[in-house]
Protein backbone atom coordinates (compact mmCIF):
# COMPACT_ATOMS: atom_id res chain seq x y z
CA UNK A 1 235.69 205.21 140.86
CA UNK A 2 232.55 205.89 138.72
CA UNK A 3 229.34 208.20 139.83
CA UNK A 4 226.27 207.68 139.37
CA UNK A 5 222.48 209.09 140.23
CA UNK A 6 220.22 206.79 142.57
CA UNK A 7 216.60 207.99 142.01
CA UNK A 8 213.34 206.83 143.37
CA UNK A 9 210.40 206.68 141.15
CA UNK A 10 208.00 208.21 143.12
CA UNK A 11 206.67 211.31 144.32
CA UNK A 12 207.92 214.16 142.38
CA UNK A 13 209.82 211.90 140.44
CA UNK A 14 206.68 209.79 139.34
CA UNK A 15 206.77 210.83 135.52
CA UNK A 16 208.45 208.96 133.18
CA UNK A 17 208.75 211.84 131.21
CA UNK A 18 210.84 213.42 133.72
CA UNK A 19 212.96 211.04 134.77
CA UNK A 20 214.12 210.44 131.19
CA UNK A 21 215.24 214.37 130.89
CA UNK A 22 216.71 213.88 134.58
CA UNK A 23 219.07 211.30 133.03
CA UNK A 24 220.03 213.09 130.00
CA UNK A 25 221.05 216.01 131.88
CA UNK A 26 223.20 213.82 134.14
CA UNK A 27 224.94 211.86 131.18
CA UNK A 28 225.48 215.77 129.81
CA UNK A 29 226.83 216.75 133.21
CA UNK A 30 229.21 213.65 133.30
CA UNK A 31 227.85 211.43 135.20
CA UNK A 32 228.50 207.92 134.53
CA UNK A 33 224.83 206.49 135.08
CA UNK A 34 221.47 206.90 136.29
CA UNK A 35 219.58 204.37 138.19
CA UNK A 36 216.68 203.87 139.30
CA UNK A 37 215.20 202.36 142.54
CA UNK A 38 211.74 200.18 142.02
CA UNK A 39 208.73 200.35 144.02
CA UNK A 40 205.12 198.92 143.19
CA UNK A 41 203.62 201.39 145.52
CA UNK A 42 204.76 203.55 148.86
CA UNK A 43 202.33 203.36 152.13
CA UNK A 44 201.43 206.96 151.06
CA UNK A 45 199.43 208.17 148.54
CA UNK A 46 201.80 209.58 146.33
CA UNK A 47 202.71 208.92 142.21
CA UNK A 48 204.83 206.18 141.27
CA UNK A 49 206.25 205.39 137.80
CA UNK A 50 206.60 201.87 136.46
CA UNK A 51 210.61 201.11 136.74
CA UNK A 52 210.99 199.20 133.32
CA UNK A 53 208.93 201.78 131.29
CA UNK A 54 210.92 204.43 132.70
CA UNK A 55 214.04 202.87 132.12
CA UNK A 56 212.79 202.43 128.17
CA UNK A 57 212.63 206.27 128.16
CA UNK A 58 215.89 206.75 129.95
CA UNK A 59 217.59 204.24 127.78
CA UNK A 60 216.21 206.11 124.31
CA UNK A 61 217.55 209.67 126.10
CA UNK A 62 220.81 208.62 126.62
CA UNK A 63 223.84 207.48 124.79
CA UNK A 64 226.62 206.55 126.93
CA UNK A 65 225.86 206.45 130.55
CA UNK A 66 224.58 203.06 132.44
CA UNK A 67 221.16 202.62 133.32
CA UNK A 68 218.94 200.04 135.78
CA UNK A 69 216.83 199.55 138.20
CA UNK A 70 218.76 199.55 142.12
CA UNK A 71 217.38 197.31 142.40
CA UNK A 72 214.18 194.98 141.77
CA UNK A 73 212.54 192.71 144.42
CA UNK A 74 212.84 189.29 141.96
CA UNK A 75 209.78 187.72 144.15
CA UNK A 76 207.44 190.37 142.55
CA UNK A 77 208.02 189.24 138.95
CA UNK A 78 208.20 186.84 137.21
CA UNK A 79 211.85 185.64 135.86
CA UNK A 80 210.97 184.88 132.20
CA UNK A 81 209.25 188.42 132.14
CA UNK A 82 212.27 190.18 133.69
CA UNK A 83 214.48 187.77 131.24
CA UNK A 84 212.75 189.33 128.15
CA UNK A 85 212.21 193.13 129.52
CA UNK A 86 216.06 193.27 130.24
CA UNK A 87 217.46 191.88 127.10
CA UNK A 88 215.08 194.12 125.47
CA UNK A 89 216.62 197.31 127.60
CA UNK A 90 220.04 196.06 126.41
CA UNK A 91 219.49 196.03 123.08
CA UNK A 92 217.26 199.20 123.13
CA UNK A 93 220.93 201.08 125.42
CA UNK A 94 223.40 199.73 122.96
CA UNK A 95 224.25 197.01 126.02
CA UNK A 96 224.33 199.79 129.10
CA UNK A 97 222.36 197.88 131.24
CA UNK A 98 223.04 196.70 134.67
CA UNK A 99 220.45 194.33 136.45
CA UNK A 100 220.33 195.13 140.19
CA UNK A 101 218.07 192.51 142.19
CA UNK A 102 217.04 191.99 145.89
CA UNK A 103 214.96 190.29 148.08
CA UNK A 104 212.80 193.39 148.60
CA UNK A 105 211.20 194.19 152.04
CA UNK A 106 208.36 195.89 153.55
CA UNK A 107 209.49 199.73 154.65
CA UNK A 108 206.69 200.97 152.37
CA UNK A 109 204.42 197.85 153.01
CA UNK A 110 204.89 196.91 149.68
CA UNK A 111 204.49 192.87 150.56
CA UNK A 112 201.82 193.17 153.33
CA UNK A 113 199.55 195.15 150.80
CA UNK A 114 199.59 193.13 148.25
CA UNK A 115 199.85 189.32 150.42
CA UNK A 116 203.76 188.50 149.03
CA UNK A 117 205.98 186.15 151.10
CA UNK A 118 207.00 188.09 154.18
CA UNK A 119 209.76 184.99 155.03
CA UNK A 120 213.08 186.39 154.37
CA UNK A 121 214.64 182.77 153.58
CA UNK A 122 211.21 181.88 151.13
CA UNK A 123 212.43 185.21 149.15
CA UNK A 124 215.58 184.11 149.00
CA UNK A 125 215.01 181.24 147.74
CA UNK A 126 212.65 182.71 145.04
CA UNK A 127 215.71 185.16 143.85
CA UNK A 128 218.04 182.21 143.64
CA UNK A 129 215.64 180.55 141.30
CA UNK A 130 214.67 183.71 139.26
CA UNK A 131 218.23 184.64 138.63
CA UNK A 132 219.11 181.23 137.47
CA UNK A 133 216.10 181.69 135.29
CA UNK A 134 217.24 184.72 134.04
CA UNK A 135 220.48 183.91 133.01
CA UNK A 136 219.53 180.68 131.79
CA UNK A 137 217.12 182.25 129.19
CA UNK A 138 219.49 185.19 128.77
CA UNK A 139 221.78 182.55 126.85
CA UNK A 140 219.86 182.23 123.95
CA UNK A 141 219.85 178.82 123.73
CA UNK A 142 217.12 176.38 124.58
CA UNK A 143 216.57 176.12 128.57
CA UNK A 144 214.53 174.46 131.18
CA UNK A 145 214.30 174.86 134.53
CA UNK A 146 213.00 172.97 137.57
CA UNK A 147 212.59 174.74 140.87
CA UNK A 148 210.47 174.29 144.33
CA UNK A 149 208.86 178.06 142.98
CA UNK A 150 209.08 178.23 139.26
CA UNK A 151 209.38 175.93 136.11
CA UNK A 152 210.75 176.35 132.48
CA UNK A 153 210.40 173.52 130.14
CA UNK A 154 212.00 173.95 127.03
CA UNK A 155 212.12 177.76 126.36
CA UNK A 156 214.56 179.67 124.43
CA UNK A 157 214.84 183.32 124.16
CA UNK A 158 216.08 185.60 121.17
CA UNK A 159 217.94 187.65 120.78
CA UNK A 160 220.18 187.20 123.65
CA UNK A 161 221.30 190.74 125.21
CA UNK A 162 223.81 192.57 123.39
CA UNK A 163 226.78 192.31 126.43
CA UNK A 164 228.75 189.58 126.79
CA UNK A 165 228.75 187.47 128.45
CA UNK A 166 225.50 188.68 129.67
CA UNK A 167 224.11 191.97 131.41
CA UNK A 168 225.65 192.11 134.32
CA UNK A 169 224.26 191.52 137.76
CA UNK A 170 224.19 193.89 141.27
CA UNK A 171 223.19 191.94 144.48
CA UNK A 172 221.77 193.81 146.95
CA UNK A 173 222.16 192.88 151.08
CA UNK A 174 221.61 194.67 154.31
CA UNK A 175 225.04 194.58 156.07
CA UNK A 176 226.47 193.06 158.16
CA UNK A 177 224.09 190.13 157.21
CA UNK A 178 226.16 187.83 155.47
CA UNK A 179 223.83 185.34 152.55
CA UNK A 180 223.59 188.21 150.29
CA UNK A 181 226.79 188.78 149.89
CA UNK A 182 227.68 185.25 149.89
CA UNK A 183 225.06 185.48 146.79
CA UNK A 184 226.62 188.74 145.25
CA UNK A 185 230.31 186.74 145.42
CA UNK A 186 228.52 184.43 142.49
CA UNK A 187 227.32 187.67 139.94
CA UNK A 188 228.95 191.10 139.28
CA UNK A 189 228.61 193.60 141.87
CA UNK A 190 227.32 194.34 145.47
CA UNK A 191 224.79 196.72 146.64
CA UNK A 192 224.99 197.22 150.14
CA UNK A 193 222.78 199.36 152.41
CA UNK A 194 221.91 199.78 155.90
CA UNK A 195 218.14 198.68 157.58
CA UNK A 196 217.97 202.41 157.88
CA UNK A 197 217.12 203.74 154.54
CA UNK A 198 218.03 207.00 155.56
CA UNK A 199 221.54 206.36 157.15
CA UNK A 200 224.12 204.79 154.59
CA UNK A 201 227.10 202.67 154.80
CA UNK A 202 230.56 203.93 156.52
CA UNK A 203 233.93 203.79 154.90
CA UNK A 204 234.71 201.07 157.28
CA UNK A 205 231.34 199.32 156.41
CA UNK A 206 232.42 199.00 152.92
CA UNK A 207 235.57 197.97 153.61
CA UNK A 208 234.50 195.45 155.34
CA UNK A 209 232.03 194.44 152.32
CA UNK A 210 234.69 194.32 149.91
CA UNK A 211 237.41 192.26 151.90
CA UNK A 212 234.16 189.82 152.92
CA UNK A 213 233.20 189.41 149.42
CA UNK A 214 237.15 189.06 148.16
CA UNK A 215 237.08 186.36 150.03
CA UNK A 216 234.35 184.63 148.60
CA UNK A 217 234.82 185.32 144.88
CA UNK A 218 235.73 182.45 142.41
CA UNK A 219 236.18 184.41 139.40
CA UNK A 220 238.88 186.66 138.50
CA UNK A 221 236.41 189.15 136.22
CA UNK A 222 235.60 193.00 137.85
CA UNK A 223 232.93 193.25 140.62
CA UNK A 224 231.93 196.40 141.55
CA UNK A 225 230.75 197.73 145.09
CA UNK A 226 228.41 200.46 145.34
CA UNK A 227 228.31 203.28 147.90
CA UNK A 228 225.69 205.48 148.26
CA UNK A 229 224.66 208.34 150.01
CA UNK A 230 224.36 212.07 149.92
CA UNK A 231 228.15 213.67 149.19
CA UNK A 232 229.00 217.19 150.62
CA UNK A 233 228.11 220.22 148.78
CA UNK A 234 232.03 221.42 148.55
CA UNK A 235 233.51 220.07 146.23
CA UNK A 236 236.86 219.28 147.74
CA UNK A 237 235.04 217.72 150.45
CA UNK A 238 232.99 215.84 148.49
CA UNK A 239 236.23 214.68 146.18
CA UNK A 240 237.70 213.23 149.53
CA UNK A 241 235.32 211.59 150.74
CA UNK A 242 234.84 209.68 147.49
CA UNK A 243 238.56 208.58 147.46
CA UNK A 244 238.11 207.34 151.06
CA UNK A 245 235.85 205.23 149.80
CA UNK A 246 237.58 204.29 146.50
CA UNK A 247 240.10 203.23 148.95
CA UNK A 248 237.88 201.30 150.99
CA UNK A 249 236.63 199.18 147.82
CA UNK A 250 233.68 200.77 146.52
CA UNK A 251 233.70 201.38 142.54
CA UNK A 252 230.70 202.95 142.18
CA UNK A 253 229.71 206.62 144.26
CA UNK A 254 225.82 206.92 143.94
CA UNK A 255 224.56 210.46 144.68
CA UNK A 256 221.03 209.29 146.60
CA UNK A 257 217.97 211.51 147.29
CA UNK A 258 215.22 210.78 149.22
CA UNK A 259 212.20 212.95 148.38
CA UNK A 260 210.89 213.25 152.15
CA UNK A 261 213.94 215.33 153.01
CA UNK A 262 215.51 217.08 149.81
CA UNK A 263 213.28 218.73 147.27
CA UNK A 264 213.94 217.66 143.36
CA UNK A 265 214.98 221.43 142.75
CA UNK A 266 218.04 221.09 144.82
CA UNK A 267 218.43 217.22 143.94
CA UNK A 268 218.46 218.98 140.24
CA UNK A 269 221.50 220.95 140.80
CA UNK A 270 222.83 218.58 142.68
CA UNK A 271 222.98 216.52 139.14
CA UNK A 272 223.39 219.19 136.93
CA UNK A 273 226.70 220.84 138.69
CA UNK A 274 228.17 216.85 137.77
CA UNK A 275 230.10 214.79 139.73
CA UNK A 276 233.03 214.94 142.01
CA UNK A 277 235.35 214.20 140.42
């Protein structure tokens, strides 16, 4: 089991700046990475930080934790940009990178502002693409591309990212709904999450996650499963409840905050005292 910090990047945590020192003092409390979640705006006027740019300070404050964004709504960029922007990361981390993707959705009207395909299956279909994209031009070698939403023709990127075989890839999905994980089976780790963002994912939801995406996988390579939440001030309690889920499946322990209901002062200690284990 590895911890990490799940951060939004808005609100009082809306400055780069911030963020970046908020990382540094969780790789010096042993944490084992900081991520970020990525929003283009919340339905309240409030400060938001651009995810990438962030996550180009984070990567330059840190030295050995991993870093990325939990995760990125693919429909909102496009995949040659993301291509470029992660590789760069990777190279600018020393290859700590993780890309987490998702179809994105609307709890901060985040597609209804700004007129973006409110058809679950039509965003789906645009992530497929993009992350074939992605790892297409991720290879280094020349690539095209023909899709009902986007087109490459000839394109080759360089350098190629600095992990190998490439940067690897978190798929997000509301459980118990079963494509994305079918779609996280094919990459390098699962993100599941509730359609409550404030209530996460039981011990028996995640094991239920893990032996559905077992079933599923055709490689033999490590996929991690990521549980997230807020863990219980005591220690000891706190150390339990992260082996129940270790047990479960999950690989990954994310220490969550939500800035409507805990303030960044306690979130702070939260990340300075380190993690569980």
């Amino acid at each position: 089991m590895r911890f990490g910090i799940d951060v939004p990047q808005f609100g009082p945590y809306g400055d780069p700046r911030l963020l970046a020192q908020l990382a540094r003092e969780a790789e010096d409390a042993g944490w084992d990475g900081f991520f970020l979640w990525d929003h283009i705006n919340v339905g309240w006027p409030d400060p938001v930080a651009d995810p990438w740019i962030a996550l180009a300070a984070i990567a330059s404050a840190t030295r050995r934790i991993r870093i990325g964004p939990l995760v990125t709504p693919l429909f909102r960029r496009h995949p040659w940009k993301v291509a470029r922007e992660s590789a760069t990361l990777d190279h600018l981390s020393n290859g700590r990178l993780v890309l987490g993707v998702g179809l994105g959705g609307d709890w901060f009207r985040e597609i209804s502002s700004f007129d973006g395909p409110k058809e679950d299956s039509v965003r789906a279909a645009m992530l497929d693409e993009s992350l074939a994209i992605v790892v297409g031009l991720w290879s280094g070698e020349k690539f095209s591309f023909n899709g009902v939403h986007y087109r490459v023709r000839e394109a080759q990127f360089l350098p190629p990212p600095v992990q190998k075989p490439r940067i690897p890839i978190w798929v997000a999905g509301t459980w118990p709904r079963k494509k994305p994980f079918m779609r996280a089976a094919r990459y390098d780790g699962s993100v599941p999450m509730t359609a409550d963002i404030e209530k996460p994912l039981s011990v028996a939801d995640i094991k239920a996650v893990a032996q559905f995406v077992e079933g599923r996988r055709e490689s033999d390579a490590p996929f991690e499963i990521v549980a997230s939440g807020q863990m219980p001030e005591d220690r000891g309690e706190a150390r339990d409840l992260a082996q129940r889920y270790a047990e479960a499946g999950a690989t990954w322990m994310m220490e969550a905050t939500l800035p409507w209901k805990q303030s960044l002062d306690d979130f702070r200690r939260r990340i300075t005292s380190g993690p569980p284990a």
